[in-house]
Each structure stands twice: as C-alpha cells, then as structure tokens.
PDB file of N, CA and C in Angstrom:
ATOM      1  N   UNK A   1       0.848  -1.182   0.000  1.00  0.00           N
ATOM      2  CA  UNK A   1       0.000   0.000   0.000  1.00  0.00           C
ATOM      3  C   UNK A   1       0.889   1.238   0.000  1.00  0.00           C
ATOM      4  N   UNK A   2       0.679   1.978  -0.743  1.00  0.00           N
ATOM      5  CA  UNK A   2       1.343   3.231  -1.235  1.00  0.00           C
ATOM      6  C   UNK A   2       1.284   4.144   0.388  1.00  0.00           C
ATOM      7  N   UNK A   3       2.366   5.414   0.412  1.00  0.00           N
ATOM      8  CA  UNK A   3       2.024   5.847   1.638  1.00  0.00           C
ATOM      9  C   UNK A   3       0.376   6.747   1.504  1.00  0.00           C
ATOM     10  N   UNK A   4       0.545   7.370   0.261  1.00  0.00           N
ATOM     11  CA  UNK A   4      -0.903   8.406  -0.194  1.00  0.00           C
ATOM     12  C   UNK A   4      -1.883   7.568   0.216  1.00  0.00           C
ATOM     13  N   UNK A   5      -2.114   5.869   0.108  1.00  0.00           N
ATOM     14  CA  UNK A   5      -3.442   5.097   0.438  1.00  0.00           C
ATOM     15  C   UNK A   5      -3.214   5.141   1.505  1.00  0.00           C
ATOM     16  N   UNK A   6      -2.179   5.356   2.060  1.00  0.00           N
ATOM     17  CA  UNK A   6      -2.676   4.781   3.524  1.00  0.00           C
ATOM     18  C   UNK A   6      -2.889   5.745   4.679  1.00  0.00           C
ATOM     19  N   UNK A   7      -2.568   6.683   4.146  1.00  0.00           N
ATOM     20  CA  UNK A   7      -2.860   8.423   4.639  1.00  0.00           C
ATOM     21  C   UNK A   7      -4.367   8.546   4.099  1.00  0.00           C
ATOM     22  N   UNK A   8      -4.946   8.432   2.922  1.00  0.00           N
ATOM     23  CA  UNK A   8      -6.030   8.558   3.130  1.00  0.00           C
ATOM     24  C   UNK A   8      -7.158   7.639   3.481  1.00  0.00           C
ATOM     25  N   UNK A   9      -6.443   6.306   3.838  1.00  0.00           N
ATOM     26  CA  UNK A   9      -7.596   5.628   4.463  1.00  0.00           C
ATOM     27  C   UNK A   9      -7.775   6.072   5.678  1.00  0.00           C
ATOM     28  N   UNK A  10      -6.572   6.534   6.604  1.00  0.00           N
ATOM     29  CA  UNK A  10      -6.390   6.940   7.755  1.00  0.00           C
ATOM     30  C   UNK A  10      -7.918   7.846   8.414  1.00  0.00           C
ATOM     31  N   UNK A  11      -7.192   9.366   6.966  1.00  0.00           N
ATOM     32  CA  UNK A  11      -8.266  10.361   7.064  1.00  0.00           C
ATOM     33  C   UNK A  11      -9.302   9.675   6.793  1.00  0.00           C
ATOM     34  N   UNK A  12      -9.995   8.935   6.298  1.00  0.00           N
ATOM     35  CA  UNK A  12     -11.457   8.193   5.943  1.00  0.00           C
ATOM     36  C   UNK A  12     -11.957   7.776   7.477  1.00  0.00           C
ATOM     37  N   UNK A  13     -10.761   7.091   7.644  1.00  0.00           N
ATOM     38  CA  UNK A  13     -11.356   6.448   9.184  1.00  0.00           C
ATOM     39  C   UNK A  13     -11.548   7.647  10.247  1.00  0.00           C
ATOM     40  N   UNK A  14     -10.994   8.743  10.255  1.00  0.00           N
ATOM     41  CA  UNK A  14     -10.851   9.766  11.321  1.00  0.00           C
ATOM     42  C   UNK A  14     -12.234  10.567  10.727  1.00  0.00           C
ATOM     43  N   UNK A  15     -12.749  10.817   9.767  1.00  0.00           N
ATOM     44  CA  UNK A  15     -13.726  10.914   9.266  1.00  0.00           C
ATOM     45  C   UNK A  15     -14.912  10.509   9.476  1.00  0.00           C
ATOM     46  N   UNK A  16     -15.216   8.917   9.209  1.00  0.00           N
ATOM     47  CA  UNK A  16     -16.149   7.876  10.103  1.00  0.00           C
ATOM     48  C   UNK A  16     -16.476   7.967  11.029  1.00  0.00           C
ATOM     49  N   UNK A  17     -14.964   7.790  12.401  1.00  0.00           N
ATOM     50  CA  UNK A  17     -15.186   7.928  13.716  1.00  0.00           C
ATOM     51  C   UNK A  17     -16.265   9.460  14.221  1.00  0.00           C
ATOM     52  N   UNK A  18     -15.877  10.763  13.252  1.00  0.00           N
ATOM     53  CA  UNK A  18     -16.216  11.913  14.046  1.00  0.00           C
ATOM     54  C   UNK A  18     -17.716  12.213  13.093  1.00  0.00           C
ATOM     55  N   UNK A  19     -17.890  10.962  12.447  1.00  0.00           N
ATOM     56  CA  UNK A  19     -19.556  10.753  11.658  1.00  0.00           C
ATOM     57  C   UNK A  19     -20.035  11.464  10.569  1.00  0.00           C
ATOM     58  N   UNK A  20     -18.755  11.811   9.723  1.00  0.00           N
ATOM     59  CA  UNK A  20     -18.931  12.604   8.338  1.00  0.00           C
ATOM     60  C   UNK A  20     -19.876  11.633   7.427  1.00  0.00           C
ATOM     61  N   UNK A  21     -20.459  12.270   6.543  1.00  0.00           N
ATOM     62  CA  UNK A  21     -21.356  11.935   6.097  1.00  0.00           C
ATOM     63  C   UNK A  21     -20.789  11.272   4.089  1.00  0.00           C
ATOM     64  N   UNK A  22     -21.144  10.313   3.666  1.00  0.00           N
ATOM     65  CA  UNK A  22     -20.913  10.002   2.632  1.00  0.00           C
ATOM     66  C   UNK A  22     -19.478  10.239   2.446  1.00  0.00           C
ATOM     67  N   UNK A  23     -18.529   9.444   2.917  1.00  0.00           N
ATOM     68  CA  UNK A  23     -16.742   9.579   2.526  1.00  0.00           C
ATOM     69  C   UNK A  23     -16.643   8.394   1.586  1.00  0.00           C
ATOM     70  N   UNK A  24     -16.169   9.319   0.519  1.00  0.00           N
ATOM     71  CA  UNK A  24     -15.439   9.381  -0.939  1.00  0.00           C
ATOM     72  C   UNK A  24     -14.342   9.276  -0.780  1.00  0.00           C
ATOM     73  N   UNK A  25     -13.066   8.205  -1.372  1.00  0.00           N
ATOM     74  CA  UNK A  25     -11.638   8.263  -1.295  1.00  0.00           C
ATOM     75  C   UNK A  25     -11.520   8.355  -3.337  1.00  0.00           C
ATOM     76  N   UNK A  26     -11.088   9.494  -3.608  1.00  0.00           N
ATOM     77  CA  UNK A  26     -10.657   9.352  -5.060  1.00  0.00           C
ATOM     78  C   UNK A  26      -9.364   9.157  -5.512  1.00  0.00           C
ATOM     79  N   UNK A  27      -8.755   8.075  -6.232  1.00  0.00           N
ATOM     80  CA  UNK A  27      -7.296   7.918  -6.303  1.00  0.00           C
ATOM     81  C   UNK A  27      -7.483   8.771  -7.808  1.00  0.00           C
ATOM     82  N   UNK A  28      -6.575   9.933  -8.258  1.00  0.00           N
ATOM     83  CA  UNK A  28      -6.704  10.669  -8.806  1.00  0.00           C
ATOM     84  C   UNK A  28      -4.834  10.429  -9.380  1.00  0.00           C
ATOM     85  N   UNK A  29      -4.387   9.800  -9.258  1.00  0.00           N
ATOM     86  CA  UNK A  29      -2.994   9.261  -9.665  1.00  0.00           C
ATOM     87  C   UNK A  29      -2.834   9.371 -11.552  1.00  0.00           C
ATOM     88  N   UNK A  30      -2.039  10.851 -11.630  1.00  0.00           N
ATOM     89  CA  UNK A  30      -1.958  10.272 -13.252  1.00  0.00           C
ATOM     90  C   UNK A  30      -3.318  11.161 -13.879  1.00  0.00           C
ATOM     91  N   UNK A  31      -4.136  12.171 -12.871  1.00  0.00           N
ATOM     92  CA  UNK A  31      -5.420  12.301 -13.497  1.00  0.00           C
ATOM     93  C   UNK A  31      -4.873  14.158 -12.840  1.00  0.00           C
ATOM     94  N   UNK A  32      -4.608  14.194 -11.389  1.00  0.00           N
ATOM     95  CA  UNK A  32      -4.526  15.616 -10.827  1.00  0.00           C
ATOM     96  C   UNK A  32      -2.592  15.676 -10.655  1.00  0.00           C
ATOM     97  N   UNK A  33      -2.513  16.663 -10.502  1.00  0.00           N
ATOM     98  CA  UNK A  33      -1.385  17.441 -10.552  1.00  0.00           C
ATOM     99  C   UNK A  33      -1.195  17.987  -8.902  1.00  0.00           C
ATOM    100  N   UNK A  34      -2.121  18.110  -8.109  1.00  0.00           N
ATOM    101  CA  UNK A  34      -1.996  18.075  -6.870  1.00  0.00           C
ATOM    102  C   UNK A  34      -2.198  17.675  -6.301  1.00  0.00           C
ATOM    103  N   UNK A  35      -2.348  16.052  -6.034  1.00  0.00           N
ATOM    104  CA  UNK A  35      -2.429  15.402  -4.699  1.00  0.00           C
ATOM    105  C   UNK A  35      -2.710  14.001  -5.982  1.00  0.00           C
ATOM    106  N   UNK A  36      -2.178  12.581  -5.026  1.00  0.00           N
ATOM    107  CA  UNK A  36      -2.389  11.346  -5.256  1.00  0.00           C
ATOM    108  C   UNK A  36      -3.892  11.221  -4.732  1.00  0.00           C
ATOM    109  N   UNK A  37      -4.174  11.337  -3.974  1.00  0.00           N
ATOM    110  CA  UNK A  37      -5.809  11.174  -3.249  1.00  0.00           C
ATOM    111  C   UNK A  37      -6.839  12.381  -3.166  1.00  0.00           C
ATOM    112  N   UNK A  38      -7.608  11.954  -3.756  1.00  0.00           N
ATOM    113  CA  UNK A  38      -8.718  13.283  -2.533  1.00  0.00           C
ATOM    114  C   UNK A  38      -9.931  12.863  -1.955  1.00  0.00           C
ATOM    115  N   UNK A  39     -10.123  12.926  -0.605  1.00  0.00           N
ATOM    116  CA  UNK A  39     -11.126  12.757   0.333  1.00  0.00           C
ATOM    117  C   UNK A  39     -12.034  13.179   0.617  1.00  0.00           C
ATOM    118  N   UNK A  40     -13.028  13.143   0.226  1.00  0.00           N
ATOM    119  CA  UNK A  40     -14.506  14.373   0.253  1.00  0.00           C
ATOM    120  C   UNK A  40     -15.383  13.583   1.002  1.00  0.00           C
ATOM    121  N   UNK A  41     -15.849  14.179   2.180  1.00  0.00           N
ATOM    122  CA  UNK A  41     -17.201  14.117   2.777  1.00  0.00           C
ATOM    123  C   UNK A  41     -17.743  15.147   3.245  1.00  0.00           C
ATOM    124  N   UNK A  42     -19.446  15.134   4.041  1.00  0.00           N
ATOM    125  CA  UNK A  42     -20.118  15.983   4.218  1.00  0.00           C
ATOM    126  C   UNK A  42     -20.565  15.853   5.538  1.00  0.00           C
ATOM    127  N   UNK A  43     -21.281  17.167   5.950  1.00  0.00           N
ATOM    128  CA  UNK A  43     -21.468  17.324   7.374  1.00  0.00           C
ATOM    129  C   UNK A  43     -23.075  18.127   7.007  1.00  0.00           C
ATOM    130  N   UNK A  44     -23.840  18.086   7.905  1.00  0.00           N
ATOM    131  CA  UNK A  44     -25.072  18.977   7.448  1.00  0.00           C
ATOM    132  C   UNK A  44     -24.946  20.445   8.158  1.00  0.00           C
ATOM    133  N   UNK A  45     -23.875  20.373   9.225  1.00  0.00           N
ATOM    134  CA  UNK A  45     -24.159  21.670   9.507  1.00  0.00           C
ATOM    135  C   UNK A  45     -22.678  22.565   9.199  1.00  0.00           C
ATOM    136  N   UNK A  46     -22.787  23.835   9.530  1.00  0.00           N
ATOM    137  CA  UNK A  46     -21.036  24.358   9.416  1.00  0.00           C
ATOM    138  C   UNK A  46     -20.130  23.814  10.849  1.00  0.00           C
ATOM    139  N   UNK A  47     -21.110  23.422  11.811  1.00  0.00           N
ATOM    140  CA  UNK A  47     -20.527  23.462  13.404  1.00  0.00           C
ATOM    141  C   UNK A  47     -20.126  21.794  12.464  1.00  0.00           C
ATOM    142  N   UNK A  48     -20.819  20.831  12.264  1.00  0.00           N
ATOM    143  CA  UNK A  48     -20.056  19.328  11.747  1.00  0.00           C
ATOM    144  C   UNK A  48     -18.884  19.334  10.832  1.00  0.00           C
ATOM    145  N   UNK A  49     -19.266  20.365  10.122  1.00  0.00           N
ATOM    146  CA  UNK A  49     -17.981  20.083   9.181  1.00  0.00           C
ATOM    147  C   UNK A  49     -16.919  20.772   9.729  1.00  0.00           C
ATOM    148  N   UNK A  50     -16.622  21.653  10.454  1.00  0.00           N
ATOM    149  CA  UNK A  50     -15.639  22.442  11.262  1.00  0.00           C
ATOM    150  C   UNK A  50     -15.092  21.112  12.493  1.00  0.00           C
ATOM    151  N   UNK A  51     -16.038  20.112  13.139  1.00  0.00           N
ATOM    152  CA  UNK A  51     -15.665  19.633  13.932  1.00  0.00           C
ATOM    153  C   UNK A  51     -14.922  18.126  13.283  1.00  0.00           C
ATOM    154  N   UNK A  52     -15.655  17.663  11.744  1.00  0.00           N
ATOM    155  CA  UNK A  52     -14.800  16.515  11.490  1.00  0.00           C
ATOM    156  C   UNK A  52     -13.513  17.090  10.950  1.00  0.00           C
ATOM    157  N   UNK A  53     -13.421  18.336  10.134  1.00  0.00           N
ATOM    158  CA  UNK A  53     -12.361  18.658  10.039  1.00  0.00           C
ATOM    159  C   UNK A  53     -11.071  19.272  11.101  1.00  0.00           C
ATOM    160  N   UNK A  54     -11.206  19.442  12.248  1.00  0.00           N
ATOM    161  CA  UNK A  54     -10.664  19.669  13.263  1.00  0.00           C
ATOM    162  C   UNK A  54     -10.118  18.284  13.505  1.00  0.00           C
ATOM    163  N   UNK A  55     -10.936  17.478  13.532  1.00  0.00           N
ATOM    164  CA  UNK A  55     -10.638  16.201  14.260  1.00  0.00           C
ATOM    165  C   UNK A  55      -9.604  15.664  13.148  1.00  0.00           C
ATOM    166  N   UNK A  56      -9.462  15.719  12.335  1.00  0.00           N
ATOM    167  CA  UNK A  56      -9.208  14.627  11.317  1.00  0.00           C
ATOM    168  C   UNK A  56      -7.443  15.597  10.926  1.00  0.00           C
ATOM    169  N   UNK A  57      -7.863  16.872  11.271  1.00  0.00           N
ATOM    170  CA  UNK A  57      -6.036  17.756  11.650  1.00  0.00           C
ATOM    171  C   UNK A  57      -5.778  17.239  12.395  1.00  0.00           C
ATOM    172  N   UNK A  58      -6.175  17.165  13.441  1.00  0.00           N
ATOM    173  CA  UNK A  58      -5.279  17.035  14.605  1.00  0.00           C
ATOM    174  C   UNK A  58      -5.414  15.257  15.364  1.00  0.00           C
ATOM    175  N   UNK A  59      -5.801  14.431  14.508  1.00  0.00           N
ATOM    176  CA  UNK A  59      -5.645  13.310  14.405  1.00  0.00           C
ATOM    177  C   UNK A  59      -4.484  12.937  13.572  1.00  0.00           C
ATOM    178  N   UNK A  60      -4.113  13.415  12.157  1.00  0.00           N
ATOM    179  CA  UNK A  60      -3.304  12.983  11.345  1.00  0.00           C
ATOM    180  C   UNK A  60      -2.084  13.966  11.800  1.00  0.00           C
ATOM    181  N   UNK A  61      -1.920  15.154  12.326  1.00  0.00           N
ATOM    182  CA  UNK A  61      -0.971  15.760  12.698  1.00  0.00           C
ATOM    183  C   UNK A  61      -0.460  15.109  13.895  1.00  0.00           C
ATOM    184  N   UNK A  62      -1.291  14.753  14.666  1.00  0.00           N
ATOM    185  CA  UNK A  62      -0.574  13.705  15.668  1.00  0.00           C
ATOM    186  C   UNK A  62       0.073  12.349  15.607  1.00  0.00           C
ATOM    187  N   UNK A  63      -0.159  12.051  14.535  1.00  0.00           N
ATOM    188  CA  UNK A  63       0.444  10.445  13.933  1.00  0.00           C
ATOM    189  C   UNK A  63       1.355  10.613  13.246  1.00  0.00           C
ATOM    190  N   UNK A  64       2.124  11.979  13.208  1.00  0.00           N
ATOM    191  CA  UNK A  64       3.046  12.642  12.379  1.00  0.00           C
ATOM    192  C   UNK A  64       3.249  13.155  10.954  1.00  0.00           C
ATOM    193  N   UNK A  65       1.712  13.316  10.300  1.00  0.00           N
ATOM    194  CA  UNK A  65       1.709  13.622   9.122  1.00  0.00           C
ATOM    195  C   UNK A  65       1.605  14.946   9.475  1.00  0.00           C
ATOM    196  N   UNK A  66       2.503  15.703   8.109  1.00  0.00           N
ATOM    197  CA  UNK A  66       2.530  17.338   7.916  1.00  0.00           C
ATOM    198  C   UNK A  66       1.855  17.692   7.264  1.00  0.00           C
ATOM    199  N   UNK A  67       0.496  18.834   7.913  1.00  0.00           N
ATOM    200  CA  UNK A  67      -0.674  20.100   6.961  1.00  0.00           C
ATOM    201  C   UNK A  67       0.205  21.047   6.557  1.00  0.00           C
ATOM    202  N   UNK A  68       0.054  20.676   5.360  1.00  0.00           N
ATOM    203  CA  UNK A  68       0.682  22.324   4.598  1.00  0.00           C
ATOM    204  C   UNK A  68      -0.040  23.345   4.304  1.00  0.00           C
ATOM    205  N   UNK A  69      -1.393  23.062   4.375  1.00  0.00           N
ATOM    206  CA  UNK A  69      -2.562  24.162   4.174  1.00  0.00           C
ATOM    207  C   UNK A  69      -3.884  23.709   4.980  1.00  0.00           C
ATOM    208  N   UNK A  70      -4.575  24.802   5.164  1.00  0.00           N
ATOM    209  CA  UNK A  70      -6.083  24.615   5.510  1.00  0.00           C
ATOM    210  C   UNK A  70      -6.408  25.498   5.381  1.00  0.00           C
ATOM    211  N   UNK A  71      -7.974  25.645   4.585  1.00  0.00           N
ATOM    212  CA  UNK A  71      -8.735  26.949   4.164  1.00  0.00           C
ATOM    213  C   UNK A  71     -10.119  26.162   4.611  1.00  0.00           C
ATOM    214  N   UNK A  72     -10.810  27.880   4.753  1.00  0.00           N
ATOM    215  CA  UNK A  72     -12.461  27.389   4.980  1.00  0.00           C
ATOM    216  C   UNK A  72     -12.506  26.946   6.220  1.00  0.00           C
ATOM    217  N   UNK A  73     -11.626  27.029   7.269  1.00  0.00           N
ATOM    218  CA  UNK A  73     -12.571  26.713   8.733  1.00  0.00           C
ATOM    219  C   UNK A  73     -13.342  27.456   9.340  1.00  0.00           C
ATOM    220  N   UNK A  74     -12.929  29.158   8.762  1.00  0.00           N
ATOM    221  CA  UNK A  74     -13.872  29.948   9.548  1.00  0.00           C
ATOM    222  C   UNK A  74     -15.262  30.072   9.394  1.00  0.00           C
ATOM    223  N   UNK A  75     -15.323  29.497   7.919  1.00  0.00           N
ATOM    224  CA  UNK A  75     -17.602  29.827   7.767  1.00  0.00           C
ATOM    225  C   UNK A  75     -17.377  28.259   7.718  1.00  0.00           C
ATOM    226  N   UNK A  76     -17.311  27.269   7.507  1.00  0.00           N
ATOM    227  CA  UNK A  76     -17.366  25.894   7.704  1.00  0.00           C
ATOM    228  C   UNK A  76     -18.275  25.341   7.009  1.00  0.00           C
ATOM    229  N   UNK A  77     -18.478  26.500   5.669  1.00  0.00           N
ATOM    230  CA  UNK A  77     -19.248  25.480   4.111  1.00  0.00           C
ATOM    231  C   UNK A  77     -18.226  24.421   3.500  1.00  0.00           C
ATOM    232  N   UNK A  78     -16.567  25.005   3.828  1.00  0.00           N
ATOM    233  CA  UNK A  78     -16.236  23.752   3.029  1.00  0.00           C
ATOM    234  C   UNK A  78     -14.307  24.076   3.322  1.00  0.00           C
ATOM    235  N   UNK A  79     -14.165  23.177   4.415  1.00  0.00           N
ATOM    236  CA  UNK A  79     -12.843  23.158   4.712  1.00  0.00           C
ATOM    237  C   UNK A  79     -12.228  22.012   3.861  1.00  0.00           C
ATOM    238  N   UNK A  80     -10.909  22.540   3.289  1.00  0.00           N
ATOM    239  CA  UNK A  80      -9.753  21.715   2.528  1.00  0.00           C
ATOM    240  C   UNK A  80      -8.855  21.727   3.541  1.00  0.00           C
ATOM    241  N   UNK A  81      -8.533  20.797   3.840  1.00  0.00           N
ATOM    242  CA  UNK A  81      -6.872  20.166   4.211  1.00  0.00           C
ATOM    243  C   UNK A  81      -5.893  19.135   3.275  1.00  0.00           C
ATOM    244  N   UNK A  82      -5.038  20.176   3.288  1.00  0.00           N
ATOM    245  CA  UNK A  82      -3.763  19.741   1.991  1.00  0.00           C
ATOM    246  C   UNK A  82      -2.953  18.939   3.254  1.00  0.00           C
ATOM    247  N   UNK A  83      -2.453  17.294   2.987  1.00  0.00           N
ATOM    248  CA  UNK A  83      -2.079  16.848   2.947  1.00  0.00           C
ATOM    249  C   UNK A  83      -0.655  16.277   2.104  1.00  0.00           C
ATOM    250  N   UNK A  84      -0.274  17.122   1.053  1.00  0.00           N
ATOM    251  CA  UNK A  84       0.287  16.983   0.308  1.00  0.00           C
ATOM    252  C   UNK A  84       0.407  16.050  -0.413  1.00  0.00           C
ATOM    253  N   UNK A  85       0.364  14.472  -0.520  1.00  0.00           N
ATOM    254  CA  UNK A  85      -0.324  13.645  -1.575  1.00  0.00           C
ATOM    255  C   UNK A  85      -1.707  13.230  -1.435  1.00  0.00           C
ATOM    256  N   UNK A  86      -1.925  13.670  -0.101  1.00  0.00           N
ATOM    257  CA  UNK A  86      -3.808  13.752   0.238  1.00  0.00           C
ATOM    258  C   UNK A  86      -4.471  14.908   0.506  1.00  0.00           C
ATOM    259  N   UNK A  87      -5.555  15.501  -0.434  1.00  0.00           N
ATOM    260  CA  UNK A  87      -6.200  16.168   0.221  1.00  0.00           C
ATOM    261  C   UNK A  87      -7.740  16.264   0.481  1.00  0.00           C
ATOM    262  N   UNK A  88      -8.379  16.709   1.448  1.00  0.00           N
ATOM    263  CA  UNK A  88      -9.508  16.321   2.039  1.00  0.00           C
ATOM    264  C   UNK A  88      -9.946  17.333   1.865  1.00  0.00           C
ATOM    265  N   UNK A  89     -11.342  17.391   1.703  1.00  0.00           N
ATOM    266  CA  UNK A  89     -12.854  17.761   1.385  1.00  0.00           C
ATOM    267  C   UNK A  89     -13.826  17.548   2.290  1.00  0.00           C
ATOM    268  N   UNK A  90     -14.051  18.702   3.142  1.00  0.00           N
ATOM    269  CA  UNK A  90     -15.062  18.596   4.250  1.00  0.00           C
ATOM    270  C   UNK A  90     -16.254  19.183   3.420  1.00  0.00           C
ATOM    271  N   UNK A  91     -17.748  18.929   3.472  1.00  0.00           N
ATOM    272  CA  UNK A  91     -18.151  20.298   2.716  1.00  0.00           C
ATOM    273  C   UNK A  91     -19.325  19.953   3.653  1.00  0.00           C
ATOM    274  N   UNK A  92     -20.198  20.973   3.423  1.00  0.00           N
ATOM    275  CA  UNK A  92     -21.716  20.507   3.712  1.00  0.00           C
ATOM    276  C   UNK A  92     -22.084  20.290   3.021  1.00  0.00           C
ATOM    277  N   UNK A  93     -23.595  19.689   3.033  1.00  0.00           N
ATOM    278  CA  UNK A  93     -24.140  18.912   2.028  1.00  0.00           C
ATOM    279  C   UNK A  93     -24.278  19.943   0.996  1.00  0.00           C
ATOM    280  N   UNK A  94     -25.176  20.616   0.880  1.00  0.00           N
ATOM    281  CA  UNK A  94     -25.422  21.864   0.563  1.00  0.00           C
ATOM    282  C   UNK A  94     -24.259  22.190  -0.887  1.00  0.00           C
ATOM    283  N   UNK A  95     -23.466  22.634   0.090  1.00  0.00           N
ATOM    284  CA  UNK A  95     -22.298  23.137  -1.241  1.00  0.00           C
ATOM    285  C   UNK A  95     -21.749  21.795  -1.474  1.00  0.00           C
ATOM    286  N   UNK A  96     -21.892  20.699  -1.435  1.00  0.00           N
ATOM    287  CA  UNK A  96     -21.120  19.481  -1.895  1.00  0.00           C
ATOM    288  C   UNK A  96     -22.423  19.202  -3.116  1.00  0.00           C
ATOM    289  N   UNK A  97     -23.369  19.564  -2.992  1.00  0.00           N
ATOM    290  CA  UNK A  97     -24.402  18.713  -4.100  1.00  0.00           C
ATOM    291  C   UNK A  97     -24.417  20.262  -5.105  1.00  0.00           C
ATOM    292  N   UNK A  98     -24.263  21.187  -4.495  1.00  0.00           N
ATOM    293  CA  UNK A  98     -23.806  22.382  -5.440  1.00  0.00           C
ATOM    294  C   UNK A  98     -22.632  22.176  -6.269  1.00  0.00           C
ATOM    295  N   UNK A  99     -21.648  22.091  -6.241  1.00  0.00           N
ATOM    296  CA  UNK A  99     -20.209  22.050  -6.552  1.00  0.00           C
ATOM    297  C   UNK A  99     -19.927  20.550  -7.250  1.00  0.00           C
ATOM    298  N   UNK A 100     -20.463  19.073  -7.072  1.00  0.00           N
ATOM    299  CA  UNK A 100     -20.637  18.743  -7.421  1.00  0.00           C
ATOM    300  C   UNK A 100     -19.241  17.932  -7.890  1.00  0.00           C
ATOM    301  N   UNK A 101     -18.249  17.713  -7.186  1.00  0.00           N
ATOM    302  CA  UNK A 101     -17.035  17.471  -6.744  1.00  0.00           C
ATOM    303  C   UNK A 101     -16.741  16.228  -7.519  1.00  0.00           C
ATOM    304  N   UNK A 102     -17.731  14.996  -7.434  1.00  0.00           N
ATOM    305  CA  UNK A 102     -17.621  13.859  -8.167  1.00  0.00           C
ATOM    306  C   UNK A 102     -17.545  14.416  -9.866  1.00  0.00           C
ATOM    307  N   UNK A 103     -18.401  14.869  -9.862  1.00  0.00           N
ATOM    308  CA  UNK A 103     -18.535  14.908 -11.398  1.00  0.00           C
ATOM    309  C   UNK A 103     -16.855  15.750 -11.841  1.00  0.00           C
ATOM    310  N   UNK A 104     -16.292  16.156 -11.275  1.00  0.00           N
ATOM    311  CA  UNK A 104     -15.155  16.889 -12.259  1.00  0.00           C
ATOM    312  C   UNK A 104     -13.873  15.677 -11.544  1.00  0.00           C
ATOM    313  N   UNK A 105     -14.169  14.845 -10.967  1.00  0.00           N
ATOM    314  CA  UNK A 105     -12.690  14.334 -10.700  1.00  0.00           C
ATOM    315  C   UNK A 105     -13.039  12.757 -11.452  1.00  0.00           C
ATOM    316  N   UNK A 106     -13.820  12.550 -12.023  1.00  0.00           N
ATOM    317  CA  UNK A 106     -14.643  11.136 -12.968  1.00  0.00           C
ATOM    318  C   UNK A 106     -13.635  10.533 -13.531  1.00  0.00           C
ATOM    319  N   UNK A 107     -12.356  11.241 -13.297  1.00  0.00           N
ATOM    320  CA  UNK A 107     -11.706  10.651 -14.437  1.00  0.00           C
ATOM    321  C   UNK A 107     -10.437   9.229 -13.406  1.00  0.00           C
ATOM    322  N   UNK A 108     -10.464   9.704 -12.238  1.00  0.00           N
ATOM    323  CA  UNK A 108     -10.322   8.759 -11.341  1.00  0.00           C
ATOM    324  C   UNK A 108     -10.820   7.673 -10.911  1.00  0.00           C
ATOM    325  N   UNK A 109     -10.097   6.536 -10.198  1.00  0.00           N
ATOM    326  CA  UNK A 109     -11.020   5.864  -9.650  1.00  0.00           C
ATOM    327  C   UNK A 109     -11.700   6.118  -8.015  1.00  0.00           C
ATOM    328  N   UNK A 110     -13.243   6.364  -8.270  1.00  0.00           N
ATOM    329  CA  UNK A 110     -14.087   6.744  -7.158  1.00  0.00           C
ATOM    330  C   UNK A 110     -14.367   5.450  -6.219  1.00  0.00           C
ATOM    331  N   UNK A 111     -14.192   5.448  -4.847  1.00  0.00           N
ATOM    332  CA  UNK A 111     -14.900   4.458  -4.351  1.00  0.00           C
ATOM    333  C   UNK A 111     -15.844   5.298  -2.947  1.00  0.00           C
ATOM    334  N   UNK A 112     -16.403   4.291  -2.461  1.00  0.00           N
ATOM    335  CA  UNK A 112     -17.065   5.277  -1.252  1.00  0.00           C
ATOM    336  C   UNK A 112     -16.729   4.077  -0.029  1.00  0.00           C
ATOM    337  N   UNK A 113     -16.289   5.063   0.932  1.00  0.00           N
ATOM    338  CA  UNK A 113     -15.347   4.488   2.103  1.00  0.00           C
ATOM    339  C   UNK A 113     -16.237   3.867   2.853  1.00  0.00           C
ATOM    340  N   UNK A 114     -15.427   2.687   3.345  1.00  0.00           N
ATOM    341  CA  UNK A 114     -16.811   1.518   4.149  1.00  0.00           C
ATOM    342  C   UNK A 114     -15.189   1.083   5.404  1.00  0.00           C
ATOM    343  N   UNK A 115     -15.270   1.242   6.803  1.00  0.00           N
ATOM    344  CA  UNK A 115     -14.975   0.853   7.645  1.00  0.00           C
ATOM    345  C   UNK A 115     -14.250  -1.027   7.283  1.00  0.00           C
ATOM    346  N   UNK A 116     -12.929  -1.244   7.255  1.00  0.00           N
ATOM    347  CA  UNK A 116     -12.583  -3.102   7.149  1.00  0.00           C
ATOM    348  C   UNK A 116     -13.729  -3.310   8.176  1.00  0.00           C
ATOM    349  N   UNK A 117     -14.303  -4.629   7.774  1.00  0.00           N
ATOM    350  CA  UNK A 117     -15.354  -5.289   9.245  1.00  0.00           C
ATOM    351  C   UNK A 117     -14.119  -5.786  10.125  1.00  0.00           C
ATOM    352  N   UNK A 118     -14.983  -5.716  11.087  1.00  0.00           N
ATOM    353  CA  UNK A 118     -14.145  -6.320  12.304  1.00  0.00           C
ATOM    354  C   UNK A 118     -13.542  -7.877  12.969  1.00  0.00           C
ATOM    355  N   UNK A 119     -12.304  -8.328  13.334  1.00  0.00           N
ATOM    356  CA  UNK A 119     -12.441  -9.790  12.999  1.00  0.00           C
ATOM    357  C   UNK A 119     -13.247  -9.850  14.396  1.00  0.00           C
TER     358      UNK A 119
END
C-alpha cells in the first residue's frame, strides 16, 4: 500500500469515527497534478464540518503527518486540508451537491469508504 493510500484511508477512518457523512476516497494518480488522493465528505451543519475537520487535523498531525494548508474553517461550508499527496474535502451537504465534486474528478477511480469489518 502506497504511503498516499494509507494516509487517506487513515483520514477516511478519522472521518467515520467523528460521523462525516458520505466519505469518498478518489485515487486521482496520473489524473490531478496536486495530490495522489482526494477525500470528500459531508457534514449537514457548518458546526459538523468544522468539527470533522478539526478532528481529522489534529488526528493525522498527531500520527506525524505534515498540513501544509487549511482553508475554509472559519464559515465551515467547506474546509480543505492539503495533505500533500492527500487532500480532504469537508463540505456541507449543501455546497457538496452544489459544486458537485464527483462529477469533475470522474476521471479517477471513485470508491465510497466503508470501515474493514471487524475480525
């Protein structure tokens, strides 16, 4: 497993745990120019998406991965965290079915993130 998969399964799971809504892992390898991965999920309110994205910084910053950017925490329609071969997509629903995120990255492979079951 590449380190980019395994950074963004990470964020998927830190995602899950703090109950983001519909997480998307797009391997975009060969398709984007900035990042191996991108991670998009949704929150219904600005207070959810401010709080999975909080969580999911300072979850992966603590496991020793380096944020080189974050935009959008202050109105909390739609925080990015650059990961540098991962980057994540908090949005609300709202501006995620506006913007419409799947449709321009199609050219990747899309899956939608499901928790390994448990042994």
């Amino acid at each position: 497993m590449s380190d980019g998969r395994a950074l963004v399964e990470l964020a998927a799971s830190k995602a899950d745990d703090k109950k983001g809504d519909e997480i998307m892992i797009f391997d975009v390898q060969g398709v984007s120019t900035l990042a191996d991965f991108y991670l998009l999920c949704s929150g219904q309110t600005n207070i959810k998406v401010r709080a999975v994205a909080q969580f999911i910084e300072e979850e992966l910053t603590n496991a020793g991965h380096k944020l080189y950017g974050m935009e959008g925490m202050a109105d909390g329609l739609w925080v990015l965290l650059d990961f540098g071969t991962v980057i994540v997509h908090i949005m609300r629903t709202q501006e995620r079915e506006f913007y419409n995120l799947e449709r321009l990255w199609n050219q990747g492979m899309i899956e939608k993130w499901a928790p390994a079951p448990s042994q």
